[in-house]
N, C-alpha and C. Protein backbone atom coordinates (compact mmCIF):
# COMPACT_ATOMS: atom_id res chain seq x y z
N UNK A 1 126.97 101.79 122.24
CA UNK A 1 128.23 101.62 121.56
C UNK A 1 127.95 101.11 120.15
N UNK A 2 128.62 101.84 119.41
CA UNK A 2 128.19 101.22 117.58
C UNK A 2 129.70 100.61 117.36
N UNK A 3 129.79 99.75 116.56
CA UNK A 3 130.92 99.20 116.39
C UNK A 3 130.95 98.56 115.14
N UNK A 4 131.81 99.67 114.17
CA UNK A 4 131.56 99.56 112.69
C UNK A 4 130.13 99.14 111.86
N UNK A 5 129.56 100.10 112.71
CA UNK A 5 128.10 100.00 111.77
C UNK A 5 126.99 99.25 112.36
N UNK A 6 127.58 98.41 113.61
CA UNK A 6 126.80 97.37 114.18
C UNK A 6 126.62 97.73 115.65
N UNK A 7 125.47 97.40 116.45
CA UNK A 7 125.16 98.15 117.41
C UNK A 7 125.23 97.54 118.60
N UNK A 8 125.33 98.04 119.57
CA UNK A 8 126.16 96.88 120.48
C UNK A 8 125.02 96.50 121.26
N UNK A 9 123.44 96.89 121.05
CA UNK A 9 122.31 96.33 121.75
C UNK A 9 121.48 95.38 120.19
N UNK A 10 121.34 94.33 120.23
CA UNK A 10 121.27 93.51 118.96
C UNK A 10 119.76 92.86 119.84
N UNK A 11 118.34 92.93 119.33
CA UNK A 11 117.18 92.62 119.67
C UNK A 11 116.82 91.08 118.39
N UNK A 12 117.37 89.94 119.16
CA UNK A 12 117.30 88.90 117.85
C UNK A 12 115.86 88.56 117.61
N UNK A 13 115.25 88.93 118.31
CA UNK A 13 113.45 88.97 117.70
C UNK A 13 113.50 89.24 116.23
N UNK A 14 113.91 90.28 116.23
CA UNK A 14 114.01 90.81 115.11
C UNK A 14 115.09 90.57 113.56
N UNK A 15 116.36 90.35 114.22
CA UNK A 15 117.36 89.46 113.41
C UNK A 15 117.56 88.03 113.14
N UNK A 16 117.12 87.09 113.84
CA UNK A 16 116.98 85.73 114.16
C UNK A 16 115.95 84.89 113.93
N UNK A 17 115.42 83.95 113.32
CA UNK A 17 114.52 83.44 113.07
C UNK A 17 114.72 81.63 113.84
N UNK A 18 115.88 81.72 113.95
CA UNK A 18 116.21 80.34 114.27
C UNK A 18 117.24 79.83 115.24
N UNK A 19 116.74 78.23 115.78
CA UNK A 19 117.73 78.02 116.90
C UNK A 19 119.08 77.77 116.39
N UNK A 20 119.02 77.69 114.69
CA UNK A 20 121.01 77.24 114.45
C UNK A 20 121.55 79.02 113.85
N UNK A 21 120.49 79.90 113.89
CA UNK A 21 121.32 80.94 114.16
C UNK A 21 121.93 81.19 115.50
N UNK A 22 121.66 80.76 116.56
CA UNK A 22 122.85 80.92 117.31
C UNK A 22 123.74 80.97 117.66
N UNK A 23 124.37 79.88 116.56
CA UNK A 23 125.49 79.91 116.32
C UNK A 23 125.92 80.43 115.40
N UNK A 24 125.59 81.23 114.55
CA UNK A 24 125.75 82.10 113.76
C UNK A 24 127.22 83.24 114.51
N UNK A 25 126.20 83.39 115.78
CA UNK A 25 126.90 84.59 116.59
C UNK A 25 128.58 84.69 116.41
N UNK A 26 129.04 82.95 116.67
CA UNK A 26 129.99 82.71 117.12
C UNK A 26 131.31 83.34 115.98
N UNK A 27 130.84 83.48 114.37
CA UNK A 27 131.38 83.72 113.62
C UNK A 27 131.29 85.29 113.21
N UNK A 28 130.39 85.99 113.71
CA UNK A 28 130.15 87.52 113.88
C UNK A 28 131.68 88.35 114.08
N UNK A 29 131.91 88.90 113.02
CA UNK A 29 133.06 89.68 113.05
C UNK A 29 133.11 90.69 114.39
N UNK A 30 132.18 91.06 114.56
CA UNK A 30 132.49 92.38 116.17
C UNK A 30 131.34 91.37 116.76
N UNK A 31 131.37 90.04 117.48
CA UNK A 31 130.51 89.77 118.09
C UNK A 31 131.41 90.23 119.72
N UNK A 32 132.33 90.62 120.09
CA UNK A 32 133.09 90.83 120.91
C UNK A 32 133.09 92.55 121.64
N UNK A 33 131.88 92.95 120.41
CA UNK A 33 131.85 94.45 120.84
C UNK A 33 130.15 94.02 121.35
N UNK A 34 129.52 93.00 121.11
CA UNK A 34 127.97 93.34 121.35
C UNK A 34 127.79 92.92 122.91
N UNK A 35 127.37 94.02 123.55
CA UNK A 35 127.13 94.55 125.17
C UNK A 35 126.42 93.46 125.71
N UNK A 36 125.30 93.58 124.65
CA UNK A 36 123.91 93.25 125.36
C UNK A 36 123.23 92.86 124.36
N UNK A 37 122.30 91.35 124.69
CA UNK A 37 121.26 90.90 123.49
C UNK A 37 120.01 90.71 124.34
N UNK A 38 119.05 90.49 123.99
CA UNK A 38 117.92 90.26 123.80
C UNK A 38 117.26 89.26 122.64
N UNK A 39 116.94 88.10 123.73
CA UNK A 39 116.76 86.84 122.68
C UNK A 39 115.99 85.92 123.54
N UNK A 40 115.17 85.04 122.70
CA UNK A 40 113.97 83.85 123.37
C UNK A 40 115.00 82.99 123.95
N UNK A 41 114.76 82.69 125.03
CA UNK A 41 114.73 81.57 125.82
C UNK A 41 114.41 80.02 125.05
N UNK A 42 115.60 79.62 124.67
CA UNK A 42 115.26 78.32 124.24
C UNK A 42 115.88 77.12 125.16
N UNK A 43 115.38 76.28 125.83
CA UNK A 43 115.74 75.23 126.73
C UNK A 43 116.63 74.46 125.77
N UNK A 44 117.98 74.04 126.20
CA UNK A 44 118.98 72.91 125.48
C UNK A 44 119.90 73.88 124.54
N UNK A 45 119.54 75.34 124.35
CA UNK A 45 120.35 76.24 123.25
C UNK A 45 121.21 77.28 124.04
N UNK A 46 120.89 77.37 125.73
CA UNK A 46 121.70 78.61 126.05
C UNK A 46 123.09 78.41 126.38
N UNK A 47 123.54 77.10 126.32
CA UNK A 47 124.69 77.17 126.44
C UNK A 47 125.50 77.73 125.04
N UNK A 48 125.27 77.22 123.85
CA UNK A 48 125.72 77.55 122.43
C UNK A 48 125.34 78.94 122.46
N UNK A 49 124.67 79.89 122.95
CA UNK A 49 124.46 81.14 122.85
C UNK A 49 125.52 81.56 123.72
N UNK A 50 125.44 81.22 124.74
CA UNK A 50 127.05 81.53 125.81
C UNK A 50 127.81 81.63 125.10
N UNK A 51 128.53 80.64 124.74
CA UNK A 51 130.06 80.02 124.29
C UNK A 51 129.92 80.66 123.18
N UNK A 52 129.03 81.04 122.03
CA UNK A 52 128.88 82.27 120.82
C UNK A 52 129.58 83.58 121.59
N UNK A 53 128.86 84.06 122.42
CA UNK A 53 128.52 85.53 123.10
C UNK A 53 129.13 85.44 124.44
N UNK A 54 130.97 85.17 124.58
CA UNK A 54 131.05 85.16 125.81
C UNK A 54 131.06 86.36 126.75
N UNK A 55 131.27 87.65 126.08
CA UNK A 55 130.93 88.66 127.17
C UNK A 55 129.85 89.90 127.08
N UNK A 56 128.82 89.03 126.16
CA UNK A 56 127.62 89.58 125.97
C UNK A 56 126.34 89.48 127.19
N UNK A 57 125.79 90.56 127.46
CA UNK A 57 125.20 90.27 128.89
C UNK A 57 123.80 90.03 128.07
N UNK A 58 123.28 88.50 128.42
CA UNK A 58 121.91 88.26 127.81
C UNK A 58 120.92 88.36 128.69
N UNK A 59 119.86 89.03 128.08
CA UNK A 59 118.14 88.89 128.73
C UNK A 59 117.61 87.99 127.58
N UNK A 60 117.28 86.44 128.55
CA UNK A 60 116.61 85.77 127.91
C UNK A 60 115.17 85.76 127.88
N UNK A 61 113.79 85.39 126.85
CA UNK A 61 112.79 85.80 127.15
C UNK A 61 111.97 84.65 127.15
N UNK A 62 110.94 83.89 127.58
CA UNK A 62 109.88 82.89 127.60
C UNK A 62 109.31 83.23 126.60
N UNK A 63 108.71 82.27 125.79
CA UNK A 63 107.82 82.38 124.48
C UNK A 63 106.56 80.73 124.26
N UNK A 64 105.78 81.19 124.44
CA UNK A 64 105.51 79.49 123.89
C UNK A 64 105.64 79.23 122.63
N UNK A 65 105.97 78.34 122.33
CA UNK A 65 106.83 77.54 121.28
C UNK A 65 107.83 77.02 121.56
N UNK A 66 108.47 77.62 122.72
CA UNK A 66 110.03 77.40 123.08
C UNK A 66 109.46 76.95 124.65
N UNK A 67 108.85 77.46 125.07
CA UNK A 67 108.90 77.38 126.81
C UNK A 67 107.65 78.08 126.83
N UNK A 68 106.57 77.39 127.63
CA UNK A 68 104.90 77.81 127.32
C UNK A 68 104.78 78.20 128.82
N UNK A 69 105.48 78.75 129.47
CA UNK A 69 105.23 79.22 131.21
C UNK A 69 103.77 79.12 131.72
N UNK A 70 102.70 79.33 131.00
CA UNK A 70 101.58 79.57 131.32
C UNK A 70 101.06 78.27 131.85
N UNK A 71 101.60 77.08 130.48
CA UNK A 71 100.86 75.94 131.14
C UNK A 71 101.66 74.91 131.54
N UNK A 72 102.93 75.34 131.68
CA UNK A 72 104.01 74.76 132.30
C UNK A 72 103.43 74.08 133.78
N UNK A 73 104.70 73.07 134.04
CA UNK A 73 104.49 72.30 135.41
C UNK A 73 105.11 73.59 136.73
N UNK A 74 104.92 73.82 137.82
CA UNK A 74 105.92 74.24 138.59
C UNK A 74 107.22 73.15 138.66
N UNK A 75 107.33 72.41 138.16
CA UNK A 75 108.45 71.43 138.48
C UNK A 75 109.12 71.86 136.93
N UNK A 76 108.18 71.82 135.50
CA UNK A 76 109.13 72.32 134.57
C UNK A 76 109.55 73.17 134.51
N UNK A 77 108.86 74.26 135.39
CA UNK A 77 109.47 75.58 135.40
C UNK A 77 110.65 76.14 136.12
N UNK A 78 110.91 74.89 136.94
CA UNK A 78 111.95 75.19 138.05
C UNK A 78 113.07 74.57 137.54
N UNK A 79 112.99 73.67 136.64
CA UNK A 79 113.85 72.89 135.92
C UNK A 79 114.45 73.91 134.67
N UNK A 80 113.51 74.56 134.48
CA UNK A 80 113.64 75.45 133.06
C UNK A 80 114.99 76.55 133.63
N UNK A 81 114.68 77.26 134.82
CA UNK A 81 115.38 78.15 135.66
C UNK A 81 116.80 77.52 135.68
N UNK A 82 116.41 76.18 136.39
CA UNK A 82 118.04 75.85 136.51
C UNK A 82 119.03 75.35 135.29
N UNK A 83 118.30 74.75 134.79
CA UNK A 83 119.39 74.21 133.45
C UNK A 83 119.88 75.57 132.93
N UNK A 84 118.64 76.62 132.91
CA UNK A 84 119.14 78.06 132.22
C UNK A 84 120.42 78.38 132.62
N UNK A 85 120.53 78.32 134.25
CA UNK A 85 121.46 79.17 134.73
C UNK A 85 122.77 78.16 134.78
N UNK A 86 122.75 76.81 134.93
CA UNK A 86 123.47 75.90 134.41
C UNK A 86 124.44 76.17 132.94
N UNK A 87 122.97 76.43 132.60
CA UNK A 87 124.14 76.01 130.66
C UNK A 87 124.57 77.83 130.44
N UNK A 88 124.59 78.29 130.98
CA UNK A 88 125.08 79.70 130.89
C UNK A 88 126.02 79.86 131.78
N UNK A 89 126.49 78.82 132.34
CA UNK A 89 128.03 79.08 133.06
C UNK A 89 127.82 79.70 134.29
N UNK A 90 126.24 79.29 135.11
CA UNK A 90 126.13 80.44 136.12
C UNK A 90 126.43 81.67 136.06
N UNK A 91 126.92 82.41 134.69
CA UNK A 91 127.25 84.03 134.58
C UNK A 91 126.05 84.67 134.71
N UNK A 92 125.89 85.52 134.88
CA UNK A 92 124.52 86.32 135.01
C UNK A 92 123.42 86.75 133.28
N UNK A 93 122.98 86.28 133.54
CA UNK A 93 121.70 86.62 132.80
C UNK A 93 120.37 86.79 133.25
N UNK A 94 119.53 87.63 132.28
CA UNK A 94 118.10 87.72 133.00
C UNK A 94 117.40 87.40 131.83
N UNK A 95 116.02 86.97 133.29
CA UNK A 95 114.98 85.90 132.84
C UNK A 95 113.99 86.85 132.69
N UNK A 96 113.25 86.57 131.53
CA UNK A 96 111.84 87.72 131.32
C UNK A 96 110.82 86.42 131.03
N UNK A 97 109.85 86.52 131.77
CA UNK A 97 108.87 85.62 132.05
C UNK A 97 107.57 86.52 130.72
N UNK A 98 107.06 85.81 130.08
CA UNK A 98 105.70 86.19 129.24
C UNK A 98 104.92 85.60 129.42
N UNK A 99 103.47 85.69 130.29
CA UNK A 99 102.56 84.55 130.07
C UNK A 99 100.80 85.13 130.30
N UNK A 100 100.05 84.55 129.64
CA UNK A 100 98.59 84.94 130.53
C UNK A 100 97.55 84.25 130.55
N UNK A 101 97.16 84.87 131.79
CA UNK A 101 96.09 84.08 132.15
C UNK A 101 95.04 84.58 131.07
N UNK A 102 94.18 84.06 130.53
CA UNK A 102 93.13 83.45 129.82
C UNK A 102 91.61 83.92 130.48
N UNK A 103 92.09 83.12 131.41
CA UNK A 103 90.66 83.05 132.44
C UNK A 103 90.76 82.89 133.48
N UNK A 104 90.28 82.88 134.62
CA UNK A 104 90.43 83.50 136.02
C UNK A 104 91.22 82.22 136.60
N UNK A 105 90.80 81.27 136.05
CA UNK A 105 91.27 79.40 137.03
C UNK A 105 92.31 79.34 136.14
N UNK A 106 93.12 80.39 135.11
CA UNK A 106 94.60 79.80 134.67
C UNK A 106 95.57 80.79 135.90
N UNK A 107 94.82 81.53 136.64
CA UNK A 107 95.81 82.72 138.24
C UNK A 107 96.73 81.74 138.99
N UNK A 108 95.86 80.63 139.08
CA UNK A 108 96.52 80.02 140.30
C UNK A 108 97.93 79.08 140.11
N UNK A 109 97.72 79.23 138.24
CA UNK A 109 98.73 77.91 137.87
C UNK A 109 99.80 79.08 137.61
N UNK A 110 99.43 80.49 137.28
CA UNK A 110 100.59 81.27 137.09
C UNK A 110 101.32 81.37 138.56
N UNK A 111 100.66 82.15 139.80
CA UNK A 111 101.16 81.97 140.82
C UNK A 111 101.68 80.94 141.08
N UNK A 112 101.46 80.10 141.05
CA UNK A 112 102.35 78.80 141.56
C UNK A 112 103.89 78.70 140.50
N UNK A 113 103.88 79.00 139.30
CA UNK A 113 104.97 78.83 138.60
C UNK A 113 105.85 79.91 138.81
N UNK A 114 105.05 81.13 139.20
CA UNK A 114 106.13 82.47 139.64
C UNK A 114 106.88 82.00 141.19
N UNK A 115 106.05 80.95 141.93
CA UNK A 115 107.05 80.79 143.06
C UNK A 115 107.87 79.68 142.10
N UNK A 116 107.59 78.93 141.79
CA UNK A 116 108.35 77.67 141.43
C UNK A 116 110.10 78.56 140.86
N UNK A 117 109.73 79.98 140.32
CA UNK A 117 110.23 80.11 139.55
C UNK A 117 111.49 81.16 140.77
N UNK A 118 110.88 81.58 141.53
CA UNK A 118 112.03 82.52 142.62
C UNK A 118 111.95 81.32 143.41
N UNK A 119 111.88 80.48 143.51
CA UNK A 119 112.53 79.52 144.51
C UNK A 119 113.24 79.16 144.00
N UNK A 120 113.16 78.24 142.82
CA UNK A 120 114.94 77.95 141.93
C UNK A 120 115.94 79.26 142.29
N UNK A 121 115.61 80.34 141.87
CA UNK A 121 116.14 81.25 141.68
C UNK A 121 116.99 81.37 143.07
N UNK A 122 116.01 81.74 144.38
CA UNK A 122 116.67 81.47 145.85
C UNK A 122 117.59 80.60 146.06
N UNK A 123 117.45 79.18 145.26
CA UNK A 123 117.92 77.94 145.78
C UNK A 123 119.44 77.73 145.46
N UNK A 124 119.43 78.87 143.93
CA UNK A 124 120.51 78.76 143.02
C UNK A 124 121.31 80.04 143.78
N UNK A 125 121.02 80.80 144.34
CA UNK A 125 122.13 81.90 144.48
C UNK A 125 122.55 81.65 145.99
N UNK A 126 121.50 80.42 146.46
CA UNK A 126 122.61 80.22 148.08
C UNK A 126 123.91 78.96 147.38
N UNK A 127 123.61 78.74 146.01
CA UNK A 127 124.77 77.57 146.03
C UNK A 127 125.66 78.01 145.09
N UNK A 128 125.60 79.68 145.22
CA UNK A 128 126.70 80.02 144.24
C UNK A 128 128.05 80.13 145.02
């Protein structure tokens, strides 16, 4: 969907440099036509991206700088999951995980954070 010139799939990698552009959104003349974004995962910012973008369907993404998954705790990571889905109004969004292993002994800390990370996930959709 284009909507006066502006496209209704908006990749803020590329447009965005910053966490107080987020709120930028909120003043976006057709922010009400944009479908779908694609944007980093910042812990403490997804609610202001919500309440910007209320019927924008977001895929949020892990980055270190913002959220380092790789050498994350399983406990920060499960924390990371829920506040996400917390400060986003429980509406649906998706989580895109980025991370790598290095070297063979960083496997076990990823596995462990990928459960940490569908167990929130499990824990949160039996208490919806």
């Amino acid at each position: 969907m284009i909507a006066a010139g502006y496209p209704s799939f908006i990749d803020t990698g590329i447009c965005l440099l910053g966490i107080a552009n987020f709120l930028v959104w909120g003043r976006h003349p057709y922010r009400m036509n944009i479908a779908m974004m694609q944007t980093r995962l910042i812990p403490g910012q997804v609610a202001k991206l919500c309440a910007n973008l209320p019927v924008t369907h977001l895929d949020l993404t892990t980055h270190p700088g913002h959220f380092d998954f790789a050498s994350a705790s399983p406990q920060a990571v499960s924390e990371m999951v829920r506040q996400t889905v917390e400060d986003a109004g429980r509406r649906e969004v998706g989580i895109h995980i980025f991370a790598v292993a290095h070297t063979p002994a960083d496997i076990p800390r990823l596995v462990a954070n990928l459960r940490a990370c569908y167990q929130a996930i499990e824990e949160l959709e039996g208490t919806s």
